[in-house]
PDB file of N, CA and C in Angstrom:
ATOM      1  N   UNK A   1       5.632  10.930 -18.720  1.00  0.00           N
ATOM      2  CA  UNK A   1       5.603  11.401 -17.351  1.00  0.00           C
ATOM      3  C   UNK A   1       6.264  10.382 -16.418  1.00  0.00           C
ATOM      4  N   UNK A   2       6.281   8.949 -16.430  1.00  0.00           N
ATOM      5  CA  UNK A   2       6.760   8.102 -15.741  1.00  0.00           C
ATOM      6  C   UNK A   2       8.064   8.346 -15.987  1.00  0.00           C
ATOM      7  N   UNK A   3       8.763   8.214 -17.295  1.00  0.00           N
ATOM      8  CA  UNK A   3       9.826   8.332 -17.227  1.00  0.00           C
ATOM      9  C   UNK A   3      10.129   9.308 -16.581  1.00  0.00           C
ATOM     10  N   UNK A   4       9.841  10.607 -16.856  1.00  0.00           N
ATOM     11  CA  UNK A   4      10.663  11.468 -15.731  1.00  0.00           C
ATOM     12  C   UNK A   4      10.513  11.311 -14.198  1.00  0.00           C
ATOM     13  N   UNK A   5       9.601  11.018 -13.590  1.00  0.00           N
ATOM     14  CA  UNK A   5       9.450  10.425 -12.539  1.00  0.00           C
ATOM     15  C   UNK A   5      10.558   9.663 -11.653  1.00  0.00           C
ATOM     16  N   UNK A   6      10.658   8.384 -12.811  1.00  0.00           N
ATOM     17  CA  UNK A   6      11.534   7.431 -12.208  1.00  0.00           C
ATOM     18  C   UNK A   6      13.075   8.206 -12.649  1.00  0.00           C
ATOM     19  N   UNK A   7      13.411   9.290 -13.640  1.00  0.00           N
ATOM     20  CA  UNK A   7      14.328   9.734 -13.767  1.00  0.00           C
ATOM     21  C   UNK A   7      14.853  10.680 -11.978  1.00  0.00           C
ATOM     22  N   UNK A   8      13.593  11.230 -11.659  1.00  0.00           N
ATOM     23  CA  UNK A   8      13.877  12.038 -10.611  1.00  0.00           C
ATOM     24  C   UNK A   8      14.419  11.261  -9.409  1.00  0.00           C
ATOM     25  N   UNK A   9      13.421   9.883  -9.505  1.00  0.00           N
ATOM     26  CA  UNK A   9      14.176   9.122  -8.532  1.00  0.00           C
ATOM     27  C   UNK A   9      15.847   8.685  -8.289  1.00  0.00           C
ATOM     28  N   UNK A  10      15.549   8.311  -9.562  1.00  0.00           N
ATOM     29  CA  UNK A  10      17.524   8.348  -9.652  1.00  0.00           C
ATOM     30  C   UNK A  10      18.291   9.691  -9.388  1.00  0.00           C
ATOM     31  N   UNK A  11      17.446  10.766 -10.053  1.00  0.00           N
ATOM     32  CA  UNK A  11      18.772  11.608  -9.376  1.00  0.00           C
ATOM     33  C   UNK A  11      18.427  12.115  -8.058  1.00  0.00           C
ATOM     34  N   UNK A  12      17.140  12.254  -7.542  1.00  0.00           N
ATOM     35  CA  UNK A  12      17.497  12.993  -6.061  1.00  0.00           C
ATOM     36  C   UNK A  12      16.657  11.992  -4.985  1.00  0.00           C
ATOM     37  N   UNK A  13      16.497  10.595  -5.252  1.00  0.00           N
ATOM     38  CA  UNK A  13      16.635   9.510  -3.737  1.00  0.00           C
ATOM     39  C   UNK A  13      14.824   8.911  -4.591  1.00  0.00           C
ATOM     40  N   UNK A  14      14.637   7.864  -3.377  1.00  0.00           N
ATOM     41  CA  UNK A  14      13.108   7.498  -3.249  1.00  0.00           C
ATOM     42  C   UNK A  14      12.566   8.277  -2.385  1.00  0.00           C
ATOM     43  N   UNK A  15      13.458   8.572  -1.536  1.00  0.00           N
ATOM     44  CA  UNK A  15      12.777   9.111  -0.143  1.00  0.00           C
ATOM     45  C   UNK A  15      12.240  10.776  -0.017  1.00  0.00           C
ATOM     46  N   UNK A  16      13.011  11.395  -1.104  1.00  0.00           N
ATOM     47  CA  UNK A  16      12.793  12.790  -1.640  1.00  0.00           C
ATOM     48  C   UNK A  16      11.461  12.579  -2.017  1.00  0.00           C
ATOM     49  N   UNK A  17      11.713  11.933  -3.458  1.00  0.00           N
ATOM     50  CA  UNK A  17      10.471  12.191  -4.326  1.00  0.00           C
ATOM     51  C   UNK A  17       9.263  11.595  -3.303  1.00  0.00           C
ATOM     52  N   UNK A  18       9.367  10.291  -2.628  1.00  0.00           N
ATOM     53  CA  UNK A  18       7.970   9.883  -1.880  1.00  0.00           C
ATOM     54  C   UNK A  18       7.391  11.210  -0.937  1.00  0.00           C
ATOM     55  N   UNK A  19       8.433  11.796  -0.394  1.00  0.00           N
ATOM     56  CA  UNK A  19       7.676  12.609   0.707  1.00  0.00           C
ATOM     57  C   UNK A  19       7.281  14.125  -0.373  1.00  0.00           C
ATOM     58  N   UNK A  20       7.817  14.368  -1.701  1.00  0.00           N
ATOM     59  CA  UNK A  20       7.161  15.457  -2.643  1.00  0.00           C
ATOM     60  C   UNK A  20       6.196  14.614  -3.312  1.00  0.00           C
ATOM     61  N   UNK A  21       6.019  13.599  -3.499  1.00  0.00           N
ATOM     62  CA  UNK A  21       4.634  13.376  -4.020  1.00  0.00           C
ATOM     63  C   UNK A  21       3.300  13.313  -3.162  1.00  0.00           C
ATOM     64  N   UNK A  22       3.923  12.369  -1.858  1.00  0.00           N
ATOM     65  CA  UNK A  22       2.835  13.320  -1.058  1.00  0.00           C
ATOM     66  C   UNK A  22       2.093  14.080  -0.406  1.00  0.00           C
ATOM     67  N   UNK A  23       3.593  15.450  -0.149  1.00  0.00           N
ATOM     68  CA  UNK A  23       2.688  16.741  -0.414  1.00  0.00           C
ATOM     69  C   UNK A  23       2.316  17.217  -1.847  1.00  0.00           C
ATOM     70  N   UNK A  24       1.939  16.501  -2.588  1.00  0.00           N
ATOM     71  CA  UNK A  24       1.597  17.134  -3.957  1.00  0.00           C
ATOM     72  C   UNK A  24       0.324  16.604  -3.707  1.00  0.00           C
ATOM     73  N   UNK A  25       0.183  15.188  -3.191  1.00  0.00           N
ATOM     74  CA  UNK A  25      -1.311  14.899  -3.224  1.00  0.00           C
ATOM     75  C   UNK A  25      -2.045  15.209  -2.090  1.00  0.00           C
ATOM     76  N   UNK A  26      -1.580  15.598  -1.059  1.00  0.00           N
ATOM     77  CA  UNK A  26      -2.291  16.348   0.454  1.00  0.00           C
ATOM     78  C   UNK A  26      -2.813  17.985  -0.400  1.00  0.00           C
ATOM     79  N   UNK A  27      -1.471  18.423  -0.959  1.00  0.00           N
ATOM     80  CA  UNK A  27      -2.245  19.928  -1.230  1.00  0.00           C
ATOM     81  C   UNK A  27      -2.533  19.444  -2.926  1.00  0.00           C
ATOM     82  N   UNK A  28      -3.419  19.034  -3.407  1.00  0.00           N
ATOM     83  CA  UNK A  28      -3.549  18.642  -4.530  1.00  0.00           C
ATOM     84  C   UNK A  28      -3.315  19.970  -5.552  1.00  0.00           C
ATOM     85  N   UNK A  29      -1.861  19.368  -6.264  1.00  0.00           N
ATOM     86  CA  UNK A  29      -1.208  20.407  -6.534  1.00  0.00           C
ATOM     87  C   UNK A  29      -0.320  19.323  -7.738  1.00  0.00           C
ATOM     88  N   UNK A  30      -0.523  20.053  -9.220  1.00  0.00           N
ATOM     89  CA  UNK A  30       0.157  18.786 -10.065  1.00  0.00           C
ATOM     90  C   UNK A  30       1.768  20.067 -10.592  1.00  0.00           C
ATOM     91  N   UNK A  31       2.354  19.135 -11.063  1.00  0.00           N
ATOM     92  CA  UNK A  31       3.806  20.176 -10.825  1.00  0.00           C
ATOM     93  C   UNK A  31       4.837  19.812 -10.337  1.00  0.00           C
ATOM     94  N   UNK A  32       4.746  18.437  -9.753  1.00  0.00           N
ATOM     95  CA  UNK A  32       5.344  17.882  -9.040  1.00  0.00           C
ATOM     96  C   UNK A  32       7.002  17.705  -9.252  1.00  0.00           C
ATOM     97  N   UNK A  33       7.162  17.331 -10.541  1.00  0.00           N
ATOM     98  CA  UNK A  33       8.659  17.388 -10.630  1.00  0.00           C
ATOM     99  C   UNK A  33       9.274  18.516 -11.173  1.00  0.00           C
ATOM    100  N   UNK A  34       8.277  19.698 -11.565  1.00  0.00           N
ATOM    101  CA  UNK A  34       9.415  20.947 -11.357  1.00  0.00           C
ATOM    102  C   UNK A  34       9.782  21.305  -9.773  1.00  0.00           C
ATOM    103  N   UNK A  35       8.701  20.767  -9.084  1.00  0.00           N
ATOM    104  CA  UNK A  35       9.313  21.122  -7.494  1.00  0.00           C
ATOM    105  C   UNK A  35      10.690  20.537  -7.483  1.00  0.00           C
ATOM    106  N   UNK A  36      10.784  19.112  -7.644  1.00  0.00           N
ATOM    107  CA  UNK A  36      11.927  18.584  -6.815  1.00  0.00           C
ATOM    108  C   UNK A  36      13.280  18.307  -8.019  1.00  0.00           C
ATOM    109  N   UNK A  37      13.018  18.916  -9.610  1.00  0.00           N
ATOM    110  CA  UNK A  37      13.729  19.280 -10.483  1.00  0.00           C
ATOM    111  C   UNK A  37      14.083  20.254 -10.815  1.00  0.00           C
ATOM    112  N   UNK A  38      15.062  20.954 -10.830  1.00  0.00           N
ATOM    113  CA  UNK A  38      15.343  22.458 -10.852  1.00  0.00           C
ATOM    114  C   UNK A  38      15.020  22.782 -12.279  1.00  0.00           C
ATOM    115  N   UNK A  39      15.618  22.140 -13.555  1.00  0.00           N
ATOM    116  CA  UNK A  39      15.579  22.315 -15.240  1.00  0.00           C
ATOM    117  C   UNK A  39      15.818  21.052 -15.100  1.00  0.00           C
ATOM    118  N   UNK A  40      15.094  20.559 -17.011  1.00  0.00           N
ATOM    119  CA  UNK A  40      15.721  19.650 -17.239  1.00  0.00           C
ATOM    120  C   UNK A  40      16.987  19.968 -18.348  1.00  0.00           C
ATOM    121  N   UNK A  41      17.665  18.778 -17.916  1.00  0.00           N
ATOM    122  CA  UNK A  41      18.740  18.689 -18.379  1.00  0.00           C
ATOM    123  C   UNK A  41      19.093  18.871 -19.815  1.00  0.00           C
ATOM    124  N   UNK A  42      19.685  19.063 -20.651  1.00  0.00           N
ATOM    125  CA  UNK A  42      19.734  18.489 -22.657  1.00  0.00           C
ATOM    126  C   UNK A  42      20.481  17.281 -22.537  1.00  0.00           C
ATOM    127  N   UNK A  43      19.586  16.900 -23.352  1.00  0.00           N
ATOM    128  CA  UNK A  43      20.170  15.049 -23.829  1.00  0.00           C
ATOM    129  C   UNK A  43      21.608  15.394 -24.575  1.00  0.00           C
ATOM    130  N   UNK A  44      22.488  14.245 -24.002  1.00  0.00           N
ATOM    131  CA  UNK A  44      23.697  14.611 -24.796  1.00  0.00           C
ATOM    132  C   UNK A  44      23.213  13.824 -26.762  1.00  0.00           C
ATOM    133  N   UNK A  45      23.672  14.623 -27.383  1.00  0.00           N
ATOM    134  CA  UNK A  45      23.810  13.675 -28.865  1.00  0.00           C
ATOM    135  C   UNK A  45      23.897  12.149 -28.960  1.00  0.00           C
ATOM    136  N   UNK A  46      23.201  11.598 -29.598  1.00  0.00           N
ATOM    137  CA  UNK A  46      23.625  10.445 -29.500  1.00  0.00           C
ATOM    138  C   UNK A  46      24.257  10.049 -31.502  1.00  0.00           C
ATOM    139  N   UNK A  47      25.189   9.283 -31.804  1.00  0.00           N
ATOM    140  CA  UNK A  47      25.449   9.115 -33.117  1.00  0.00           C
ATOM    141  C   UNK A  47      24.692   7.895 -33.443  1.00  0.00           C
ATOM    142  N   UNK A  48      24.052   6.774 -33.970  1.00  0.00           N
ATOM    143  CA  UNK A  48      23.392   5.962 -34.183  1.00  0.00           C
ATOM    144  C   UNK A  48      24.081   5.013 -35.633  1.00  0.00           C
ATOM    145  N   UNK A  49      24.385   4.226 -34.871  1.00  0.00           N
ATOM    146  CA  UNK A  49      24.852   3.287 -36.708  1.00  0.00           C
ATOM    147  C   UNK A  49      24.111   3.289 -37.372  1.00  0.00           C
ATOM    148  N   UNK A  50      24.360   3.213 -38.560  1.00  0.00           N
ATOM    149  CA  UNK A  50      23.898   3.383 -39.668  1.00  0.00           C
ATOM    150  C   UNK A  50      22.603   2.313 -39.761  1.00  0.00           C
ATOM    151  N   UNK A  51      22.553   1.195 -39.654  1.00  0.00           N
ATOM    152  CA  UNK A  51      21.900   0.002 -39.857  1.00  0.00           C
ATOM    153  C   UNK A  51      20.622   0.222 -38.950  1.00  0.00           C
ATOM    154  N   UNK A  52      20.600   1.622 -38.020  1.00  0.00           N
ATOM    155  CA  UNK A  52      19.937   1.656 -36.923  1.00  0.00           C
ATOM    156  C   UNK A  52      18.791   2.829 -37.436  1.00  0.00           C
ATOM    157  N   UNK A  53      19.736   4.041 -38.536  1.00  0.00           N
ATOM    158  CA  UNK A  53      19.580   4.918 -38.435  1.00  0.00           C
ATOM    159  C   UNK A  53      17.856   4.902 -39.076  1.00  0.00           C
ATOM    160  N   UNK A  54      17.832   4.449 -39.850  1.00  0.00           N
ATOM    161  CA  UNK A  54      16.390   4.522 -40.784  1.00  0.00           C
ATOM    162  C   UNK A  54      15.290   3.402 -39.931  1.00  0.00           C
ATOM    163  N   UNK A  55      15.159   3.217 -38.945  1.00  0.00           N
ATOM    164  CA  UNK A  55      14.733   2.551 -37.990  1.00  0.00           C
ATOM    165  C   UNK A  55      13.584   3.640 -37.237  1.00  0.00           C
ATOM    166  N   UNK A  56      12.213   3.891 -37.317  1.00  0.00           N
ATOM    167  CA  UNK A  56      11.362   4.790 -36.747  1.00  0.00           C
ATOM    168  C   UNK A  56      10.311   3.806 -36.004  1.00  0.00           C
ATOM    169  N   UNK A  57      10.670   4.653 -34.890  1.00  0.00           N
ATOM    170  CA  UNK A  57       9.399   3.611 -33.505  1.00  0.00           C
ATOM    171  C   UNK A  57       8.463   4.910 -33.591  1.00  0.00           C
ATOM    172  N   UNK A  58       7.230   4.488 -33.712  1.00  0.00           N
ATOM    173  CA  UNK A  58       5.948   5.285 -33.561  1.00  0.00           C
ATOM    174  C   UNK A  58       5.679   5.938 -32.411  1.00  0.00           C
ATOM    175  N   UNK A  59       5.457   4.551 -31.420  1.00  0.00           N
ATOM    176  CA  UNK A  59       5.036   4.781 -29.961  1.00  0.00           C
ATOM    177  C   UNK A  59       5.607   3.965 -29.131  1.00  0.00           C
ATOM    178  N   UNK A  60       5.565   3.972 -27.714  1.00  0.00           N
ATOM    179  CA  UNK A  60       6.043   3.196 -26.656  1.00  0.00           C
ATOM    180  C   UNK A  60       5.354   3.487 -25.645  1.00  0.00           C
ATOM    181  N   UNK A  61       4.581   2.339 -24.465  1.00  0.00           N
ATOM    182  CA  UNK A  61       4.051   2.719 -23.416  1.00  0.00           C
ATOM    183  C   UNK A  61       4.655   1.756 -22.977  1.00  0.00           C
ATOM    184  N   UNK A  62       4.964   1.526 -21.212  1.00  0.00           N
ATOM    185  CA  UNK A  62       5.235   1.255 -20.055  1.00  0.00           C
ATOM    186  C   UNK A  62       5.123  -0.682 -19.955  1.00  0.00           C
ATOM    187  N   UNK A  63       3.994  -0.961 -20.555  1.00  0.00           N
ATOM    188  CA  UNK A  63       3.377  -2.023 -20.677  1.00  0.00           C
ATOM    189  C   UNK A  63       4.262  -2.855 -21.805  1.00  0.00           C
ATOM    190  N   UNK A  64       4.647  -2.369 -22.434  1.00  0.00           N
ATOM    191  CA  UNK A  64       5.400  -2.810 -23.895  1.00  0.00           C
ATOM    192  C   UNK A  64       6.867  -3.463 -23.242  1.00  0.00           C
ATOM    193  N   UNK A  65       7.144  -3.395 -21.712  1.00  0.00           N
ATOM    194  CA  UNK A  65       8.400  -3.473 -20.929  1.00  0.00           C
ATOM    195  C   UNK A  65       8.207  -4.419 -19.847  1.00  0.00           C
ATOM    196  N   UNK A  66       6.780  -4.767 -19.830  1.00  0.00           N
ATOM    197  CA  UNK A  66       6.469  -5.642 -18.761  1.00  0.00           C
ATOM    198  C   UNK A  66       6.970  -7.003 -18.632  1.00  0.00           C
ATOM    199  N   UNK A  67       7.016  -7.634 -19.729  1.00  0.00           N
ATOM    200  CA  UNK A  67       7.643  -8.829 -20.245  1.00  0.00           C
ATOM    201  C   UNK A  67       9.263  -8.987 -19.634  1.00  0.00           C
ATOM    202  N   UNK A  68       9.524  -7.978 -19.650  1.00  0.00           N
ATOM    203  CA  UNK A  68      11.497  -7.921 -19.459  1.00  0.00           C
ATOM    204  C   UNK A  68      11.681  -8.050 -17.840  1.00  0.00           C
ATOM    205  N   UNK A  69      10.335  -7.202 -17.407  1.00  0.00           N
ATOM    206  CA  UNK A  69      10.732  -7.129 -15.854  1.00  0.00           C
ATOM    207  C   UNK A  69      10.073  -8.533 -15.624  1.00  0.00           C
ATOM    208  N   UNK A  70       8.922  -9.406 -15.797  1.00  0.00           N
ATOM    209  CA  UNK A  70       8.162 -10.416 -15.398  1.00  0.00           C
ATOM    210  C   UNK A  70       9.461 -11.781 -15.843  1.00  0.00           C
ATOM    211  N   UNK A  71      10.686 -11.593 -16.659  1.00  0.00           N
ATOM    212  CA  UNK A  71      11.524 -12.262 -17.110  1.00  0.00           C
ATOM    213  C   UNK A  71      12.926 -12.515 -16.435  1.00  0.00           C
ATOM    214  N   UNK A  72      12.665 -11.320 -15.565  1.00  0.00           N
ATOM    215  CA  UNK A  72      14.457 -10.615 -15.450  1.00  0.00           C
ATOM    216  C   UNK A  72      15.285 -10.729 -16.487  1.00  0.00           C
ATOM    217  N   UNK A  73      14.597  -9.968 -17.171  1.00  0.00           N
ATOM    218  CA  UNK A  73      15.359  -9.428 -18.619  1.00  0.00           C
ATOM    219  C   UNK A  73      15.791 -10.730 -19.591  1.00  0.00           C
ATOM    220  N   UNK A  74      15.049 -11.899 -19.422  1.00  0.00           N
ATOM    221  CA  UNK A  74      15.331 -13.027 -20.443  1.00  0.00           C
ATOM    222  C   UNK A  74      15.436 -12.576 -21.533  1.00  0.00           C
ATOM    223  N   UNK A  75      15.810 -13.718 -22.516  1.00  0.00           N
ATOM    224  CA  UNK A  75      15.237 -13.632 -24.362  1.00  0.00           C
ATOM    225  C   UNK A  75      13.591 -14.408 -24.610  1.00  0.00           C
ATOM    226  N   UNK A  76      13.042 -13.393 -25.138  1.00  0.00           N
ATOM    227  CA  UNK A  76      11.723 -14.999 -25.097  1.00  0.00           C
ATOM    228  C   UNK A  76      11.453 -14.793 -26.295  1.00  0.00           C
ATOM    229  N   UNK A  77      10.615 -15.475 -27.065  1.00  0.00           N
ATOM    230  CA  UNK A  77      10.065 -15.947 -28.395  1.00  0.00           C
ATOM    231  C   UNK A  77       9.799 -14.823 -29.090  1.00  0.00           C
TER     232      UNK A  77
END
């Protein structure tokens, strides 16, 4: 859900989505980014090297990214 969120931000402003999120939370009303998203889009294909391909991530949450932003994107240990 975040991701699409912050996806919406990029495509239609901060200032869009801030003033549709909070009429979403004045008329408590969840739905929010089909309001200010018409469809979503299809991912274009992606091809993946080979060395990449047999490579399976389970899960990913938000938190797992915190490090990069608390770094500005360093290398750390």
């Amino acid at each position: 859900m975040l991701a699409r969120l912050v996806s919406a931000i990029g495509e239609h402003g901060e200032q869009k989505v801030a003033r549709a999120l909070e009429a979403a939370l004045i008329e408590q009303r969840i739905g929010l980014l089909d309001v200010i998203t018409p469809e979503p889009k299809a991912s274009p294909a992606i091809t993946l090297p080979s060395a990449l391909a047999g490579i399976e991530i389970e899960a990913g949450k938000a938190a797992d990214y915190d490090h990069l932003l608390l770094t500005d994107g360093d290398a750390h240990e």
